[in-house]
Every structure is written in C-alpha cells, then in structure tokens.
C-alpha atoms as a PDB file:
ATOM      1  CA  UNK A   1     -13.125 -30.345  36.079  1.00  0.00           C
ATOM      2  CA  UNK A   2     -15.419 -32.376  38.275  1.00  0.00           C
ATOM      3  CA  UNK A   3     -14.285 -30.328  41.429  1.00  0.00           C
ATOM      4  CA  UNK A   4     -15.838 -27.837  39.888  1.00  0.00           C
ATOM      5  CA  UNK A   5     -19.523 -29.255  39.718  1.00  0.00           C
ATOM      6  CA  UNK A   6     -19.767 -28.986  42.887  1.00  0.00           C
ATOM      7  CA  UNK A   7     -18.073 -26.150  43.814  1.00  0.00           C
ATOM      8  CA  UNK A   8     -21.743 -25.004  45.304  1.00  0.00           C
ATOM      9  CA  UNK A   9     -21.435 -27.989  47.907  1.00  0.00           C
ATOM     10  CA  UNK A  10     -17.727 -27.210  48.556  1.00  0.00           C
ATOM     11  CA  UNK A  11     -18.536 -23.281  49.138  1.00  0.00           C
ATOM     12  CA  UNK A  12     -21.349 -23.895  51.832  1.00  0.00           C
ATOM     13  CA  UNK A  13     -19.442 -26.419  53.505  1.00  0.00           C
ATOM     14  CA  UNK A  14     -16.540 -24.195  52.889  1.00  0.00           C
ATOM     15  CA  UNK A  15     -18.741 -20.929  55.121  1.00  0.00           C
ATOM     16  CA  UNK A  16     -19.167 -23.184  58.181  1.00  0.00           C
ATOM     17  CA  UNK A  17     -15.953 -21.579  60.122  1.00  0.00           C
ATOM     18  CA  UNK A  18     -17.160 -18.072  58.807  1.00  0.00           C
ATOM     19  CA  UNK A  19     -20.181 -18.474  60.507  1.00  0.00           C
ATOM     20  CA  UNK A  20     -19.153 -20.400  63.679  1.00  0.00           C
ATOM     21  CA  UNK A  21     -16.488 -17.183  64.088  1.00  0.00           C
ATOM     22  CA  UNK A  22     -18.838 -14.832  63.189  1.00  0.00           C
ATOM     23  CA  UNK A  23     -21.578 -15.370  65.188  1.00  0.00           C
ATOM     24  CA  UNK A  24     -24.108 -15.713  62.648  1.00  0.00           C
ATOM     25  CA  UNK A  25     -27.161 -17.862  63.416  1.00  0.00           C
ATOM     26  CA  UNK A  26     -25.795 -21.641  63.923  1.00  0.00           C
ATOM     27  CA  UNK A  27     -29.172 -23.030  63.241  1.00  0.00           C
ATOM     28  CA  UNK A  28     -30.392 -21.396  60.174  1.00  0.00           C
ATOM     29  CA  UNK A  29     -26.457 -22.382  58.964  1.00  0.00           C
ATOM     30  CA  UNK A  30     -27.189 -25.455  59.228  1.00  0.00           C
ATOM     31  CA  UNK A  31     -30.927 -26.164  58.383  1.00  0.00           C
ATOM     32  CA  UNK A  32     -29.660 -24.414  54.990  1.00  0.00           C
ATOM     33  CA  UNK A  33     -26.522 -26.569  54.826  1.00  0.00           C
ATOM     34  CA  UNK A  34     -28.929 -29.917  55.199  1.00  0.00           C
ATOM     35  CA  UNK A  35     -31.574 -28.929  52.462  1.00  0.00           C
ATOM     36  CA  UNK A  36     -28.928 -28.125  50.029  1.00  0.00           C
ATOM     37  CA  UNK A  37     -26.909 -31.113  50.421  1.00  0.00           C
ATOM     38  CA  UNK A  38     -30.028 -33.332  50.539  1.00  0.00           C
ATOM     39  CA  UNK A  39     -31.555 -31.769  47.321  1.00  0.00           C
ATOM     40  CA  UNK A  40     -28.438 -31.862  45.601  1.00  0.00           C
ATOM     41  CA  UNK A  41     -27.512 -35.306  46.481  1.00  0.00           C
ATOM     42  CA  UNK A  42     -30.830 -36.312  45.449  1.00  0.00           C
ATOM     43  CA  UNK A  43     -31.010 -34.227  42.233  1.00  0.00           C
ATOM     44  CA  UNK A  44     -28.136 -35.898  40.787  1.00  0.00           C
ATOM     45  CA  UNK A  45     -28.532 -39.234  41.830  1.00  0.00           C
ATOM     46  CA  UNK A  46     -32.477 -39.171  39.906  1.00  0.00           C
ATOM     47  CA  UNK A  47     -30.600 -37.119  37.078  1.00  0.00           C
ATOM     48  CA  UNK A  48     -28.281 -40.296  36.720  1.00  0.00           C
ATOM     49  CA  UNK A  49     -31.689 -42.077  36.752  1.00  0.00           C
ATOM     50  CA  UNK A  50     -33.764 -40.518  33.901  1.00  0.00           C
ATOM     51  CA  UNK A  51     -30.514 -40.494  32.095  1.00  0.00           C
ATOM     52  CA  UNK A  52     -31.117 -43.977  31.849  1.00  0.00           C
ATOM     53  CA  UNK A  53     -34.928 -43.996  30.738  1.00  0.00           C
ATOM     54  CA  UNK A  54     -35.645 -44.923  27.666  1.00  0.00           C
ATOM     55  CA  UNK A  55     -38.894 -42.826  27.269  1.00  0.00           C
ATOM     56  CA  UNK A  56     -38.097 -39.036  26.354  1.00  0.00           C
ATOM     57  CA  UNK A  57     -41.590 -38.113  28.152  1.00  0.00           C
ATOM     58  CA  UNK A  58     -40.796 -40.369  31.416  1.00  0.00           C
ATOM     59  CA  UNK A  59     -36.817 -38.339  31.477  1.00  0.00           C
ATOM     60  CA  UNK A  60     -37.994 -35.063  31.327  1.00  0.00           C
ATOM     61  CA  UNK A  61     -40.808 -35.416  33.716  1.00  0.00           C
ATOM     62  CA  UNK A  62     -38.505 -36.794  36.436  1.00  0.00           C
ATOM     63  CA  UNK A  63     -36.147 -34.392  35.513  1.00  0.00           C
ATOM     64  CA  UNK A  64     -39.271 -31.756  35.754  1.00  0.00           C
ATOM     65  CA  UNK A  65     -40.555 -33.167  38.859  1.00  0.00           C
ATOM     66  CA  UNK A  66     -36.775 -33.684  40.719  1.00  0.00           C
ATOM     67  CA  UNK A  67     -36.692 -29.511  39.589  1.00  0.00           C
ATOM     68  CA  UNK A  68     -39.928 -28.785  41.503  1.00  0.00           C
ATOM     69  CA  UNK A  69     -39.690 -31.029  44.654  1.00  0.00           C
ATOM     70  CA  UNK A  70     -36.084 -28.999  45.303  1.00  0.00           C
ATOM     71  CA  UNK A  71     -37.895 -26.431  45.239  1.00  0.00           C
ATOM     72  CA  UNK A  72     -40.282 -26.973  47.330  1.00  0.00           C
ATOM     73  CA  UNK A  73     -38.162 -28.783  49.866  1.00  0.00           C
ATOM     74  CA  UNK A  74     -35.564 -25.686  50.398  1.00  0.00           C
ATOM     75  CA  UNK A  75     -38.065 -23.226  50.969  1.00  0.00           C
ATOM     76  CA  UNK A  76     -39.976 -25.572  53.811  1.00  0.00           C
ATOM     77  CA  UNK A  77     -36.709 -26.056  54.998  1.00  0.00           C
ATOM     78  CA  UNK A  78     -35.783 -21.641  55.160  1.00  0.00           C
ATOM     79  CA  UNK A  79     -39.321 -21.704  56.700  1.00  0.00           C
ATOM     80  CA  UNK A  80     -38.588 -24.397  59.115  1.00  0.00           C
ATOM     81  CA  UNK A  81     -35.065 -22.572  59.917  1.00  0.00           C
ATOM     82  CA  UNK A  82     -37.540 -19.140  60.568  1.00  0.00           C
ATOM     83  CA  UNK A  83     -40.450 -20.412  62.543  1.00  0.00           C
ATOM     84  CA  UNK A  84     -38.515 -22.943  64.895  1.00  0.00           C
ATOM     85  CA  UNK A  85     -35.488 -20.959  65.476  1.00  0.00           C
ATOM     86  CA  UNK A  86     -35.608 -16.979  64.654  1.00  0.00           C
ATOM     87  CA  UNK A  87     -36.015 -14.932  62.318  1.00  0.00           C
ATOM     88  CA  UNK A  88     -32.376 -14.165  61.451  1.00  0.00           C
ATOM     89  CA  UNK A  89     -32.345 -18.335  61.299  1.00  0.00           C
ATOM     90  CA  UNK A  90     -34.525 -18.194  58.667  1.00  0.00           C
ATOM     91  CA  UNK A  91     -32.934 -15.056  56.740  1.00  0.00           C
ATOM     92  CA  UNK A  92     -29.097 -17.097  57.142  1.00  0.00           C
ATOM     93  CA  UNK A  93     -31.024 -20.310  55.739  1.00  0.00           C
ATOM     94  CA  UNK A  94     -32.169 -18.157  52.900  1.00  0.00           C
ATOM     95  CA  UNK A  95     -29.108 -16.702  52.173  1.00  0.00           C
ATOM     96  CA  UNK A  96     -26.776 -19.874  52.158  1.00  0.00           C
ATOM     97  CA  UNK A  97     -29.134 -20.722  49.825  1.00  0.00           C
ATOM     98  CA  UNK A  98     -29.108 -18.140  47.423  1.00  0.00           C
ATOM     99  CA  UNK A  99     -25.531 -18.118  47.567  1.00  0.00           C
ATOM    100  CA  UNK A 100     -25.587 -21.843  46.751  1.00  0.00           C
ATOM    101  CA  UNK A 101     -28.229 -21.609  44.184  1.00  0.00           C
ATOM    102  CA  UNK A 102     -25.984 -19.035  42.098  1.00  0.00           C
ATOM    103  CA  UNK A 103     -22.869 -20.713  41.840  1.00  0.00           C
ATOM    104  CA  UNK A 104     -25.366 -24.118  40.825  1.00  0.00           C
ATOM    105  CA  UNK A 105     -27.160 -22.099  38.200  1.00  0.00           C
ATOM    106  CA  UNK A 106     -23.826 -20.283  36.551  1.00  0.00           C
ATOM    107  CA  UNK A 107     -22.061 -23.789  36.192  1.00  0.00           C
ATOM    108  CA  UNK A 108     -24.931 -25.800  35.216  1.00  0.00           C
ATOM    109  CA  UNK A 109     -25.251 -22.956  32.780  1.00  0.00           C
ATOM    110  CA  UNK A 110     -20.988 -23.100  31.699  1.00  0.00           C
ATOM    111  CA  UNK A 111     -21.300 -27.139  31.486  1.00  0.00           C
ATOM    112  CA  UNK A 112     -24.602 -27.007  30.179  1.00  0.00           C
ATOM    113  CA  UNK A 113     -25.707 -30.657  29.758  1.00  0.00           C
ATOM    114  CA  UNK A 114     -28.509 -31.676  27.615  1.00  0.00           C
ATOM    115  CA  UNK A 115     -31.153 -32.666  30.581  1.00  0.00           C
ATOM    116  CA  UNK A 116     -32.837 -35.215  28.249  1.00  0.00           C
ATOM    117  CA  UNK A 117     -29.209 -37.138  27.440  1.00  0.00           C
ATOM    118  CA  UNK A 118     -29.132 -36.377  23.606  1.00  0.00           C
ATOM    119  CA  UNK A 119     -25.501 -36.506  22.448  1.00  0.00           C
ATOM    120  CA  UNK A 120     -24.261 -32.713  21.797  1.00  0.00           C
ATOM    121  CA  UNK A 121     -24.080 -31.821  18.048  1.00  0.00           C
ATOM    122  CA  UNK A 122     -20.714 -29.945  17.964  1.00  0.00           C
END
C-alpha cells in the first residue's frame, strides 16, 4: 500500500519519456517535475515533524503553513516555467501539475489521515 502514496511522484516521473517522444516543452516538464518533487518531499518530511509536536495549535499551524508555502512555491515555479522559457513551458508546468495534484488529493482523500495525529476512532 505505500506504493500507492506516492503514486503522484511515480506518475510524473513516469510522463518523462511521453514528453521527451512527444515533443512537448522539455523545460516546463521539468520546472513542473522539480516543484512537485521538492514540495512533496518537503510536505511529508514537516508532516512527520508536527506529527511529533506536542502542542495541537503548533501541529496544525505547520501543517497549515507547509499547505500554503506549496502553494505558493508551485505556482512561482509554473510562472517561472512561463516567463523564462515560453508560454507552452508554462502551460506543460501547469498541467503536470494539475495532473499531479489530482491523483495527491484523491489518495490523501482514500487514506485520509487525521492531519493533527489523533488515533482514528473505528
């Protein structure tokens, strides 16, 4: 089961010979590739942190503030992929992405963990 947690890492790493045969914009591929790896790397290394805290208030504002900052740091990264390579860089960025983001979203909805580390009541 733990393949599948990050089946969003293994499907954009998975697209890289899709793109490289396709023709589709090298650098947007992988300015997308980078912020998603980094985030999620990231993410779950600081969600192993605030599982840790002791302090309900201190766990979920990491976990609020880890939320926000990937964020923030994929969409500089789509707008770095648009404005120093093209604009189809920027639109494959975007896309890898979004494509990423979904597959995240619908498992972290299936596994649903408890982001402030309370034991489950079932």
């Amino acid at each position: 089961m733990t393949i599948l947690r990050y089946l969003d890492v293994c499907l954009v790493l998975a697209t890289a010979p899709f793109v490289l045969a396709a023709g589709m914009p090298l650098m947007g591929y992988l300015v997308g590739t980078a912020a998603w790896l980094l985030t999620r790397a990231g993410a779950a290394a600081l969600h192993a942190r605030a599982l840790r805290l002791e302090d309900p208030k201190l766990r979920a504002g990491l976990l609020v503030g880890v939320m926000m900052g990937r964020v923030w740091i994929v969409a500089l990264a789509i707008l770095l992929a648009r404005y120093a390579g093209s604009r189809e860089d920027g639109i494959m960025a975007a896309a890898l992405v979004l494509g990423a983001f979904t597959v995240y979203l619908g498992l972290s909805i299936a596994y649903r963990d408890d982001p402030l580390g309370r034991p489950s009541t079932s």
